[in-house]
C-alpha atoms as a PDB file:
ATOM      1  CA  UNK A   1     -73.327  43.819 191.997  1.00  0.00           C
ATOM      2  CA  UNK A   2     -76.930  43.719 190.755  1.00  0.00           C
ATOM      3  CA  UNK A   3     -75.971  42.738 187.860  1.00  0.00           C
ATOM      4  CA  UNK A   4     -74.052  39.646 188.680  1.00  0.00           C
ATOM      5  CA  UNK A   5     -76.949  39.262 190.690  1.00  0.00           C
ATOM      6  CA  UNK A   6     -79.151  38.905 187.436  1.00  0.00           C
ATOM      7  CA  UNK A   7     -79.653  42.321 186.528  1.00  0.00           C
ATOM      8  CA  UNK A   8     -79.561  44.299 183.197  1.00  0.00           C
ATOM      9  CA  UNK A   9     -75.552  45.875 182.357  1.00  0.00           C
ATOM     10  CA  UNK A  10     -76.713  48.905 183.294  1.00  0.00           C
ATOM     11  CA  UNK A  11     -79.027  48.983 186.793  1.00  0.00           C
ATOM     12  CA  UNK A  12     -81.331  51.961 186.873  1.00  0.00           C
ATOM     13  CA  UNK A  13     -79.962  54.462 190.014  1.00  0.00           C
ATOM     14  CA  UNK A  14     -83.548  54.804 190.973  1.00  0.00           C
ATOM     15  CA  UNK A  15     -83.823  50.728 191.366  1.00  0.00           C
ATOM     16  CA  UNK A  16     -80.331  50.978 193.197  1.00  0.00           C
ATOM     17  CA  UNK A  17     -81.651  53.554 195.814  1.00  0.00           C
ATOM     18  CA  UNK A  18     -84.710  51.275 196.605  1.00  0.00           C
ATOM     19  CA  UNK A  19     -82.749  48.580 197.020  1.00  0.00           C
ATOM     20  CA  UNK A  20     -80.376  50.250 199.651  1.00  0.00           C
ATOM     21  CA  UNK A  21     -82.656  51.128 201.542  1.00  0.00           C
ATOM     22  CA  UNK A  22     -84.501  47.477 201.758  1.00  0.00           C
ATOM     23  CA  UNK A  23     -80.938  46.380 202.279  1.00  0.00           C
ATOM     24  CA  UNK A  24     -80.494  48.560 205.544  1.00  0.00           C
ATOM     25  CA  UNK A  25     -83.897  48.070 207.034  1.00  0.00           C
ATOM     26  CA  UNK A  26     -82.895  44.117 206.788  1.00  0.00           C
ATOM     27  CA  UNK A  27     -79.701  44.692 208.205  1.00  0.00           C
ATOM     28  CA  UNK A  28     -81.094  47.221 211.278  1.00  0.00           C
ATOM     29  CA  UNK A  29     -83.265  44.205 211.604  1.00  0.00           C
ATOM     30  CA  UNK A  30     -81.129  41.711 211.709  1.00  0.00           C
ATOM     31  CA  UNK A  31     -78.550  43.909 214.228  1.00  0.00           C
ATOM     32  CA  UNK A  32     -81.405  44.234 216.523  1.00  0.00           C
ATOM     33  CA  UNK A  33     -83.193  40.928 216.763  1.00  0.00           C
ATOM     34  CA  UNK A  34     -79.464  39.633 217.069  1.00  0.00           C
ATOM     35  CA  UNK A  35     -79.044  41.859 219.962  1.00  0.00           C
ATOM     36  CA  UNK A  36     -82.154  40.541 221.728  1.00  0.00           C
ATOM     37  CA  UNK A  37     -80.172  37.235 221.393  1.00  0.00           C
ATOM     38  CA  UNK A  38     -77.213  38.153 223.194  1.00  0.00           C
ATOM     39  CA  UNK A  39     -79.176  40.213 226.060  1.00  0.00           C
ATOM     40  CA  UNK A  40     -80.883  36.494 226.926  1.00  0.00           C
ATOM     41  CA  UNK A  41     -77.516  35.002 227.282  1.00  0.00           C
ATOM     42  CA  UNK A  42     -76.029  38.242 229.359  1.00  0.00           C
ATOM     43  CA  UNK A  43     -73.551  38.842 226.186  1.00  0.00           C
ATOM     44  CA  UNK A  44     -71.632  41.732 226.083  1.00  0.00           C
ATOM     45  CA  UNK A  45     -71.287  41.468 222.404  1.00  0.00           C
ATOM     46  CA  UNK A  46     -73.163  40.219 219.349  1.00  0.00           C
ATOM     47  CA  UNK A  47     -71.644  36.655 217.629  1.00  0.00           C
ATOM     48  CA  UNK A  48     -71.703  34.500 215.031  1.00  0.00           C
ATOM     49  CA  UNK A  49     -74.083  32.362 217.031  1.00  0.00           C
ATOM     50  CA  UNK A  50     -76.480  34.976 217.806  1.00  0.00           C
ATOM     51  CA  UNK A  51     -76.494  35.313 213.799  1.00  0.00           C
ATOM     52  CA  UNK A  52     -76.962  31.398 213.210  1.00  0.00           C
ATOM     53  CA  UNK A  53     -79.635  31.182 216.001  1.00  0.00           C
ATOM     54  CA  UNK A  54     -81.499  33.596 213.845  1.00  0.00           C
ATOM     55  CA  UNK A  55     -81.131  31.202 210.487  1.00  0.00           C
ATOM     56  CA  UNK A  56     -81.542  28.193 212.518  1.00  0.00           C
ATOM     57  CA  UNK A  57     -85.190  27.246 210.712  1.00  0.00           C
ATOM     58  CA  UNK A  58     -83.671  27.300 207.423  1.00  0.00           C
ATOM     59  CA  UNK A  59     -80.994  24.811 206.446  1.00  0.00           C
ATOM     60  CA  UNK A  60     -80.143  25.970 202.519  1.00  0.00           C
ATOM     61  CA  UNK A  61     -79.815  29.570 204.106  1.00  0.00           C
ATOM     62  CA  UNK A  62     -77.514  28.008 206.555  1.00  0.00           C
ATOM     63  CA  UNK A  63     -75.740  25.923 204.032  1.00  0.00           C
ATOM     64  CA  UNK A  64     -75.036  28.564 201.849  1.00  0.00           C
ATOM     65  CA  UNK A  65     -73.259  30.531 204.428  1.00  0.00           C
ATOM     66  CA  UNK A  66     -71.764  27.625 206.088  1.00  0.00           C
ATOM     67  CA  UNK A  67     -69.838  27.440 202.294  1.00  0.00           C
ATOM     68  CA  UNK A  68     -69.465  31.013 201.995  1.00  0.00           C
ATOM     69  CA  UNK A  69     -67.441  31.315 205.791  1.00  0.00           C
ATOM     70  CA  UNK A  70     -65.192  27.572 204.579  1.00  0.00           C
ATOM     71  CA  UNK A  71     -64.329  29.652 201.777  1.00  0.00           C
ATOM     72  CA  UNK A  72     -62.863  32.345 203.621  1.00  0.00           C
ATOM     73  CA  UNK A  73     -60.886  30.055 205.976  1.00  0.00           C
ATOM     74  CA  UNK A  74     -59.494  27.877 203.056  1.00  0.00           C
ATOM     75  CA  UNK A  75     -58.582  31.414 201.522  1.00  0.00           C
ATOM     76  CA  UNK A  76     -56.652  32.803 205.049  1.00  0.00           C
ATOM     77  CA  UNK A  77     -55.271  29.763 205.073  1.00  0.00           C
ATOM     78  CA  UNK A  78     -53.664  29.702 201.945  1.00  0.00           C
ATOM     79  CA  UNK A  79     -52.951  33.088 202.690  1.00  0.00           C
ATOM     80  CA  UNK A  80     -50.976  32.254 206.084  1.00  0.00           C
ATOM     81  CA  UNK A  81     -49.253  29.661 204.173  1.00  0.00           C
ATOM     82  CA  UNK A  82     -47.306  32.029 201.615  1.00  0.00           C
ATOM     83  CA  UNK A  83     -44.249  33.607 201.863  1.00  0.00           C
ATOM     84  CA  UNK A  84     -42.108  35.511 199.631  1.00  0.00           C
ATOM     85  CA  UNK A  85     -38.421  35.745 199.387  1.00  0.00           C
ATOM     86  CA  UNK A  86     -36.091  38.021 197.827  1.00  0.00           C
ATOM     87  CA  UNK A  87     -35.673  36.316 194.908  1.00  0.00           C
ATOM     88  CA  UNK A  88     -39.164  36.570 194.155  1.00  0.00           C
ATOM     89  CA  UNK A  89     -39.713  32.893 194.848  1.00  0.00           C
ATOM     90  CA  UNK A  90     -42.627  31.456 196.639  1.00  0.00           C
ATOM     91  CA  UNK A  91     -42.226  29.440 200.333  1.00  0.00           C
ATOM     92  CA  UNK A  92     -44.789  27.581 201.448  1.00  0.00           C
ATOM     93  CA  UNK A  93     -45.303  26.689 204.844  1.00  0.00           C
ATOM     94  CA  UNK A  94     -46.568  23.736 205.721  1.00  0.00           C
ATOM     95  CA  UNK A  95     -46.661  24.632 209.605  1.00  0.00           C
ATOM     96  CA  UNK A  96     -49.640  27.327 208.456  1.00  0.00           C
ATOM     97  CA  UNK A  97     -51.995  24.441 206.889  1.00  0.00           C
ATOM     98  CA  UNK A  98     -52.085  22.239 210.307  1.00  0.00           C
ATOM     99  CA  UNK A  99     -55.256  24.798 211.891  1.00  0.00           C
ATOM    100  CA  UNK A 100     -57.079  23.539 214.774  1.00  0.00           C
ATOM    101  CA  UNK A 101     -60.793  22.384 214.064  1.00  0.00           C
ATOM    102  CA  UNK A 102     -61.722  24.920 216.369  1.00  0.00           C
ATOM    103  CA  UNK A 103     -60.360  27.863 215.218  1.00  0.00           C
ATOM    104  CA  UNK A 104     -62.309  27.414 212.309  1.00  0.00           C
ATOM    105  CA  UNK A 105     -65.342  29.603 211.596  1.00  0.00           C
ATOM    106  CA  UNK A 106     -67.265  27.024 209.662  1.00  0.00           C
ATOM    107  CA  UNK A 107     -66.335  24.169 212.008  1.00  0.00           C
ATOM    108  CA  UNK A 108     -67.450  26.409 214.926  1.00  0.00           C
ATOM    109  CA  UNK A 109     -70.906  27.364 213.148  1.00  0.00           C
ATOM    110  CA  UNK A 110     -71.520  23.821 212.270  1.00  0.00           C
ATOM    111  CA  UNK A 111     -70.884  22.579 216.023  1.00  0.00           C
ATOM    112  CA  UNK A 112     -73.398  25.502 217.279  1.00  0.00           C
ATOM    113  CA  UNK A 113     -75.853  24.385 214.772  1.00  0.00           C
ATOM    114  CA  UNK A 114     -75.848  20.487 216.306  1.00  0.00           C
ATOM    115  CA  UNK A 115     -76.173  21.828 219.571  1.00  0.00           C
ATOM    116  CA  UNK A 116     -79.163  23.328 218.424  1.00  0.00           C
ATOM    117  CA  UNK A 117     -80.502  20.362 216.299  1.00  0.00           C
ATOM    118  CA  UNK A 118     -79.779  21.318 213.182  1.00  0.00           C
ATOM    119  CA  UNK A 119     -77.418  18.534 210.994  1.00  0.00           C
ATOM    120  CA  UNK A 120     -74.924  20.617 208.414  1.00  0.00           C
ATOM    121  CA  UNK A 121     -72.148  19.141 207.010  1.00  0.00           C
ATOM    122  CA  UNK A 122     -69.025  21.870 205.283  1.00  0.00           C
ATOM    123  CA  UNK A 123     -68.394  19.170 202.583  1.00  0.00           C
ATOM    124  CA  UNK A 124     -70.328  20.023 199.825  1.00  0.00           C
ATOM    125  CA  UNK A 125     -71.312  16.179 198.678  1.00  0.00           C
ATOM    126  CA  UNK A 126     -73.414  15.895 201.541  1.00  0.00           C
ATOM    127  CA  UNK A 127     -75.161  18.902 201.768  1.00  0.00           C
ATOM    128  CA  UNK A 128     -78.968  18.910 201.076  1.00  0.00           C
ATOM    129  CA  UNK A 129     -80.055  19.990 197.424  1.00  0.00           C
ATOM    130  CA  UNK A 130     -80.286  23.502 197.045  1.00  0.00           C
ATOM    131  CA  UNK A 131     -82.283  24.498 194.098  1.00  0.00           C
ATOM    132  CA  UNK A 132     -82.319  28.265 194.899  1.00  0.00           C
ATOM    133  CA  UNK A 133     -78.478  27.995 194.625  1.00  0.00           C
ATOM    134  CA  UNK A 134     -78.839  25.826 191.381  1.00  0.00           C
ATOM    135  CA  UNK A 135     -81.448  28.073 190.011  1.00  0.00           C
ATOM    136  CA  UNK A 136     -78.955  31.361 189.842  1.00  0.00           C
ATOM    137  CA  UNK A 137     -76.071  29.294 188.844  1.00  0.00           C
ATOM    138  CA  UNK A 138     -78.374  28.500 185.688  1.00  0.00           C
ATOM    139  CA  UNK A 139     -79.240  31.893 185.426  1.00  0.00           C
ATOM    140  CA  UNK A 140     -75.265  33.341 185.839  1.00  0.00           C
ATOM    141  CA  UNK A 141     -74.517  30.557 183.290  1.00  0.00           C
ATOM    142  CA  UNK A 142     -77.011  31.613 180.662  1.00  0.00           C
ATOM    143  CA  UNK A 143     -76.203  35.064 181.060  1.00  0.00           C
ATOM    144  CA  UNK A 144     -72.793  34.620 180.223  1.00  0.00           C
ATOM    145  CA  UNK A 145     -72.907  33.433 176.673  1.00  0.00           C
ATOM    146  CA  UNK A 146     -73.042  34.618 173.975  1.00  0.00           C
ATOM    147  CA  UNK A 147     -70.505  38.181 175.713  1.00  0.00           C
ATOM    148  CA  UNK A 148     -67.559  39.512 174.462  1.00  0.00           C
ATOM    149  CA  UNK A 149     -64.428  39.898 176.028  1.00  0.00           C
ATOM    150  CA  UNK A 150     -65.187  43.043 177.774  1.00  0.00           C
ATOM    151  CA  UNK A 151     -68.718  42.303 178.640  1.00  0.00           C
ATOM    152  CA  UNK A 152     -67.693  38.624 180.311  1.00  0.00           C
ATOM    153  CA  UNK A 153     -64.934  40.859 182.683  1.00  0.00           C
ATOM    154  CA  UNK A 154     -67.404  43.097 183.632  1.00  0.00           C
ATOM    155  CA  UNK A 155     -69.671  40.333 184.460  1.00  0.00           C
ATOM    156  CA  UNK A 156     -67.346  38.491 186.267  1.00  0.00           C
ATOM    157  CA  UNK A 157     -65.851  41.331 188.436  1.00  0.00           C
ATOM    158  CA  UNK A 158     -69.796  42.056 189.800  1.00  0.00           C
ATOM    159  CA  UNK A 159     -70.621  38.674 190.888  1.00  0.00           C
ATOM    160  CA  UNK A 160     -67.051  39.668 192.794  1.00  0.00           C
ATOM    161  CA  UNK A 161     -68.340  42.440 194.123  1.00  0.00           C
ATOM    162  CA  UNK A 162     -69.354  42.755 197.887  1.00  0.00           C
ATOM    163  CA  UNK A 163     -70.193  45.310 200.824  1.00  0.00           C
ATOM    164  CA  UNK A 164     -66.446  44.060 202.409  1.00  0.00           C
ATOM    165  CA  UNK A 165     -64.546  46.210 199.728  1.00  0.00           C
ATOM    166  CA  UNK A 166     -66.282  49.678 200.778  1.00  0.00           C
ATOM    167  CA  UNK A 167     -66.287  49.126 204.496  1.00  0.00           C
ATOM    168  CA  UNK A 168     -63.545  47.452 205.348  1.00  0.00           C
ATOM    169  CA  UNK A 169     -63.657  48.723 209.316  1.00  0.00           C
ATOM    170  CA  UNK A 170     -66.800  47.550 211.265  1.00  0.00           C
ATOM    171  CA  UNK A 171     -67.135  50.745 212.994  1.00  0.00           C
ATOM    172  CA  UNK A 172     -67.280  52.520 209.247  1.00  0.00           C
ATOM    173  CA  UNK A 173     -69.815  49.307 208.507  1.00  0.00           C
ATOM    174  CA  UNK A 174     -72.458  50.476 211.626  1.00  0.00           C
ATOM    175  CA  UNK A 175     -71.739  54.380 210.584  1.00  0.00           C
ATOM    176  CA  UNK A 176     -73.215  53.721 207.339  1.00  0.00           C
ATOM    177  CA  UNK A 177     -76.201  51.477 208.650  1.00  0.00           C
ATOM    178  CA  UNK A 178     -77.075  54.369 211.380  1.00  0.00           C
ATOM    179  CA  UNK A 179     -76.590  57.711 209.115  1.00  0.00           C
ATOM    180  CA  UNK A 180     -78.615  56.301 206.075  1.00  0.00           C
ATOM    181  CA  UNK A 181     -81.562  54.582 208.481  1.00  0.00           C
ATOM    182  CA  UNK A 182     -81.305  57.543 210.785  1.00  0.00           C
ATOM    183  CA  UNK A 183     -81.006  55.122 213.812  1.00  0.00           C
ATOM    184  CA  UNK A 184     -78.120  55.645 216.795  1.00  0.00           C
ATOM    185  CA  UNK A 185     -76.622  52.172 216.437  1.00  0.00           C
ATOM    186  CA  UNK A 186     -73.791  51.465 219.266  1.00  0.00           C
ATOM    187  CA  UNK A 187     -73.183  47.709 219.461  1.00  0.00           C
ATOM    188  CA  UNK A 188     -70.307  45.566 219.520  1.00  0.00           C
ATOM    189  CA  UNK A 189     -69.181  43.102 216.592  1.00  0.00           C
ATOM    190  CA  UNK A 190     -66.739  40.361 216.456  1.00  0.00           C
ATOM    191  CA  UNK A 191     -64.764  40.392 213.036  1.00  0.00           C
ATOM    192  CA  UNK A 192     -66.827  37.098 212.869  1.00  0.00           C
ATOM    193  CA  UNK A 193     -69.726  38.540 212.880  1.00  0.00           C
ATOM    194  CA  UNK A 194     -68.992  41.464 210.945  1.00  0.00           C
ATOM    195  CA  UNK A 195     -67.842  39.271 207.992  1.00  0.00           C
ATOM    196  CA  UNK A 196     -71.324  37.071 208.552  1.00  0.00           C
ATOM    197  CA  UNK A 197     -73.300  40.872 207.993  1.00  0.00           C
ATOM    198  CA  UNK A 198     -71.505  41.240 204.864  1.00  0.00           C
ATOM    199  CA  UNK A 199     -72.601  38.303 203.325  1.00  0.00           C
ATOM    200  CA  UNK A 200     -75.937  38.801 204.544  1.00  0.00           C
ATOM    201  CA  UNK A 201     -76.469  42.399 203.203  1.00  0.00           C
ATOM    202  CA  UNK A 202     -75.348  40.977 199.622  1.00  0.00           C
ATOM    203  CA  UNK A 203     -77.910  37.627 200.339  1.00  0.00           C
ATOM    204  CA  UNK A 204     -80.793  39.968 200.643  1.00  0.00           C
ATOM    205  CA  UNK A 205     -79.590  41.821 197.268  1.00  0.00           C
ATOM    206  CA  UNK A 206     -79.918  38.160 195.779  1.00  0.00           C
ATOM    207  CA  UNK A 207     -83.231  37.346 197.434  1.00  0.00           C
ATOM    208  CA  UNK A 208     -85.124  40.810 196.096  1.00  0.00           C
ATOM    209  CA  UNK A 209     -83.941  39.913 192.672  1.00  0.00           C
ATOM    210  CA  UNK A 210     -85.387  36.632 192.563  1.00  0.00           C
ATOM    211  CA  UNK A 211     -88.533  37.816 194.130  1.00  0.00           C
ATOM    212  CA  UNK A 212     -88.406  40.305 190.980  1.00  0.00           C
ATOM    213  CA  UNK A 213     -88.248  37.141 188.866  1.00  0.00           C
ATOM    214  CA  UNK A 214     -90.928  35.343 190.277  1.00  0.00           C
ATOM    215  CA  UNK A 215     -93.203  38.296 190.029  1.00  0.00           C
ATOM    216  CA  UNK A 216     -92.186  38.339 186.042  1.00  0.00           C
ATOM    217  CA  UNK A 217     -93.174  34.956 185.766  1.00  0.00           C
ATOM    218  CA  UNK A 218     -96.306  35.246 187.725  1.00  0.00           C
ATOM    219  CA  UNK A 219     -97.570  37.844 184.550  1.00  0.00           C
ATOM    220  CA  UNK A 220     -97.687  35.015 182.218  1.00  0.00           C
ATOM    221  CA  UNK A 221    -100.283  32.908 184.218  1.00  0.00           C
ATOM    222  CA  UNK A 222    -103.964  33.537 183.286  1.00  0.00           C
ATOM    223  CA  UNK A 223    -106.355  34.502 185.481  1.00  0.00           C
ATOM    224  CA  UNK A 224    -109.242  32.069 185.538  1.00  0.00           C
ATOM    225  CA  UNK A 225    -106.877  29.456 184.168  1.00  0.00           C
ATOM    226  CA  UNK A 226    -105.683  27.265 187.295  1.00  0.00           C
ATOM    227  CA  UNK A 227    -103.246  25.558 184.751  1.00  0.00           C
ATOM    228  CA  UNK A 228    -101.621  27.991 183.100  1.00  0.00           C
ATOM    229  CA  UNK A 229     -99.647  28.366 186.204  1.00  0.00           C
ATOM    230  CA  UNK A 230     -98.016  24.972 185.527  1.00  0.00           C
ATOM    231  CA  UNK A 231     -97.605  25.908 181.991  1.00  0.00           C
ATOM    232  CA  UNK A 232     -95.269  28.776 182.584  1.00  0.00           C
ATOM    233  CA  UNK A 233     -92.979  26.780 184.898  1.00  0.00           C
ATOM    234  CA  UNK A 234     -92.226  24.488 182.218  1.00  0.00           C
ATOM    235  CA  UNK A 235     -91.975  26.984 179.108  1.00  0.00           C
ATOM    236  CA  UNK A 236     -87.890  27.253 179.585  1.00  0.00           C
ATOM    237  CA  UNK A 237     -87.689  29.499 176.493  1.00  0.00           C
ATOM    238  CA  UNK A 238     -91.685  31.743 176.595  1.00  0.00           C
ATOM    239  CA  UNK A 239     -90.053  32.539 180.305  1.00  0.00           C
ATOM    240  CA  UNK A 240     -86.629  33.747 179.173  1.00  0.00           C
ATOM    241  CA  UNK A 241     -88.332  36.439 176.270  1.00  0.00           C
ATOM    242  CA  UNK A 242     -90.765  37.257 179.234  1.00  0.00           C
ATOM    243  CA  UNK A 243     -87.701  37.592 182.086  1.00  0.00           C
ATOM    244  CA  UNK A 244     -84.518  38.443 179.798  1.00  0.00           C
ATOM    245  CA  UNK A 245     -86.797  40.107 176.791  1.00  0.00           C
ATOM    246  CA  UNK A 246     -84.117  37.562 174.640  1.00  0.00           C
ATOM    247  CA  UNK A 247     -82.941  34.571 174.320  1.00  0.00           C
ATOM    248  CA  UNK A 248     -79.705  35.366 173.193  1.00  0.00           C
ATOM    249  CA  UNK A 249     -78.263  38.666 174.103  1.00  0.00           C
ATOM    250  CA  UNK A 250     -77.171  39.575 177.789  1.00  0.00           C
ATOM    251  CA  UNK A 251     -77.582  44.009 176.331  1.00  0.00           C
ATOM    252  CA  UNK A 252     -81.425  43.056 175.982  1.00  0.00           C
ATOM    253  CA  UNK A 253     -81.897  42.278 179.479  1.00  0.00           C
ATOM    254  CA  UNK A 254     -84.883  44.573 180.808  1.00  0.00           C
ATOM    255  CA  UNK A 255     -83.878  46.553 184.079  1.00  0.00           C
ATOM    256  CA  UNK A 256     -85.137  45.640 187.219  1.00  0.00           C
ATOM    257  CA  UNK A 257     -87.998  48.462 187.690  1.00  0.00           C
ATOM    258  CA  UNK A 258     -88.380  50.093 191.310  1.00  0.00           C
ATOM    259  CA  UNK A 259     -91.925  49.249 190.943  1.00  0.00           C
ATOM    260  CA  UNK A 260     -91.174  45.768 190.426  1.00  0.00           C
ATOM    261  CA  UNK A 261     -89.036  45.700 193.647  1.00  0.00           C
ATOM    262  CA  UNK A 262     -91.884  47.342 196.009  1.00  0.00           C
ATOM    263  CA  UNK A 263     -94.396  44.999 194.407  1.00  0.00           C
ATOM    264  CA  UNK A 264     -92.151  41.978 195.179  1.00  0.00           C
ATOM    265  CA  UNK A 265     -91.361  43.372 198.644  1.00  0.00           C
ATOM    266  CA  UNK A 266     -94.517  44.155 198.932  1.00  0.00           C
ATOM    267  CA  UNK A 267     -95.689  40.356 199.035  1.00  0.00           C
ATOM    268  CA  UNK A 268     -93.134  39.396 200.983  1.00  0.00           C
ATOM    269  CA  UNK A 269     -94.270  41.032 203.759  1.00  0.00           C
ATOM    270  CA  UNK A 270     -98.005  40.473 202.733  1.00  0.00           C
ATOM    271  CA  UNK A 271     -99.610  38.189 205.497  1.00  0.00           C
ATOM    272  CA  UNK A 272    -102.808  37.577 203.226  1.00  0.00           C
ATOM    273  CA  UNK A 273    -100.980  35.131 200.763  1.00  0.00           C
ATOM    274  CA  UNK A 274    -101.036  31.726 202.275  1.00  0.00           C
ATOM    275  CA  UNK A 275    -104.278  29.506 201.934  1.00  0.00           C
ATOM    276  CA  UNK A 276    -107.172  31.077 203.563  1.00  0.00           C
ATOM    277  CA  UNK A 277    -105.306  34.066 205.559  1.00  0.00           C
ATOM    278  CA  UNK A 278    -108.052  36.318 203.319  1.00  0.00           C
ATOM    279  CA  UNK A 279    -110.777  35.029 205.730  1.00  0.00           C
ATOM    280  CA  UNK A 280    -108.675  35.434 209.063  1.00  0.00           C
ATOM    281  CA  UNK A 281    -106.867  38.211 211.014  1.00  0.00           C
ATOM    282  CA  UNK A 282    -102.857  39.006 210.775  1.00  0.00           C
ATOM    283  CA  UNK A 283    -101.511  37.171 213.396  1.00  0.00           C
ATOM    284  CA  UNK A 284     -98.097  38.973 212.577  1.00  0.00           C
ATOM    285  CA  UNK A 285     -98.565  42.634 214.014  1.00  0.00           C
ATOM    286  CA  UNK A 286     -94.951  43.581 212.667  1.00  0.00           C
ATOM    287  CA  UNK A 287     -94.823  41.825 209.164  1.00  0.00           C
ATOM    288  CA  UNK A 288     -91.452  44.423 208.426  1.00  0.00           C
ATOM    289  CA  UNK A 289     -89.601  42.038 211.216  1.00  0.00           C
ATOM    290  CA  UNK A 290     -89.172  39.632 208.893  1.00  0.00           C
ATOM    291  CA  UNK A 291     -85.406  38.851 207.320  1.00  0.00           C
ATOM    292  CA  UNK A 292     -85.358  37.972 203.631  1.00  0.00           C
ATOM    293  CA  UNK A 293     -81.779  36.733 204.423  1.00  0.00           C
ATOM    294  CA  UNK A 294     -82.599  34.637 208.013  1.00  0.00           C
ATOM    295  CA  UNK A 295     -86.224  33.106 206.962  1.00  0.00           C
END
């Protein structure tokens, strides 16, 4: 998965384990700030909604996600839709493809999201620019030249990857989340929701490796040289040898360091990085709270 994500072939297990363990601290997060949701609405269970409510300040989060769950309806649909004879022969039912608006997990997240103010269309021309999303479809496109056969599989089968394949059960989902964080997690999921976790556990993945990136690129800015900032955004191939280590070879790619992830992490969560927070107290007294996936 990492490195679809835009990792070396080869992740280093020691990066992995880091990783994991940002990944459940989100998701713990996430469960229980969701949960706070549904206890001011008297829910008995979490939703979808108590999910969106959470990414409601951030639109190209929302987007994304918004794309990710029409995905997975036009795929069940299709699904629905098939049926095999004996002769081996494919029937298509037509019946299957006439789904109600509202049964519709995107349609139902986009109609929560105008209720709360927030305009999101599920067709993809009028969607608001995403350049995060344009930025690693640049970087999954540059990665995959110049592969062989076998290397171009592999690659393709990890951007595949996700957390749905391994836990398949939600109960086996929250198992994993309370063994490895050593918290006693007992709250109820709709398969909704569930499937919205799983994308989100795979998001954060994403996010930490471009934080990585930007940290890489930060190295080739001066100090004491307020341009040379500007210069490195715009030096396409000095930041590819700096990021990749080549500019031609995918096997060259350096591995993402478990330094480089704490460090990147690290300013994340820093609340001494915006203009003139140096010369005034944290305001945030739990900076951890914060949800790579959801901001």
């Amino acid at each position: 998965m990492m490195f679809g994500l835009g990792d070396c072939p080869k992740p280093l297990e020691e990066t992995a384990k880091v990783i994991e363990e940002i990944v459940l601290e989100q998701l713990n997060a996430i469960l229980h700030q969701a949960e706070e949701v549904s206890n001011r609405r008297s829910a008995k269970v979490i939703s979808p909604q108590d999910l969106l409510f959470l990414m409601r300040k951030n639109v190209l989060k929302l987007q994304r996600l918004i794309s990710y769950l029409s995905l997975k309806d036009q795929k069940s649909v299709f699904q629905n839709g098939l049926s095999f004879s004996g002769t081996g022969d494919v029937d298509v039912d037509e019946s299957a493809y006439t789904v109600q608006t509202q049964s519709n997990r995107s349609q139902i997240c986009v109609s929560y999201m105008k209720e709360l103010g927030v305009d999101i269309s599920v067709d993809p021309s009028k969607q608001v620019f995403d350049p995060v999303k344009v930025k690693r479809q640049m970087r999954a496109d540059w990665m995959s030249r110049n592969l062989t056969a076998k290397q171009y599989s592999d690659f393709v089968k990890s951007r595949q990857l996700s957390f749905y394949g391994k836990f398949r059960k939600t109960q086996k989902f929250l198992d994993w989340l309370s063994v490895k964080h050593g918290e006693n997690i007992t709250l109820k999921l709709r398969t909704s929701t569930y499937d919205i976790l799983i994308y989100l556990a795979k998001e954060t993945i994403a996010q930490i490796i471009d934080y990585v990136f930007l940290l890489r690129q930060d190295r080739l800015a001066v100090p004491g040289n307020p341009y040379s900032r500007a210069a490195v955004l715009n030096a396409q191939s000095t930041l590819r040898k700096e990021i990749y280590g080549s500019d031609t070879k995918v096997s060259s790619v350096p591995p993402i360091m478990p330094e480089e992830v704490r460090e990147a992490v690290r300013r994340y969560w820093s609340c001494q990085l915006c203009p003139f927070n140096l010369l005034s107290r944290s305001v945030d007294r739990y900076p951890r709270n914060r949800i790579m996936a959801c901001d």
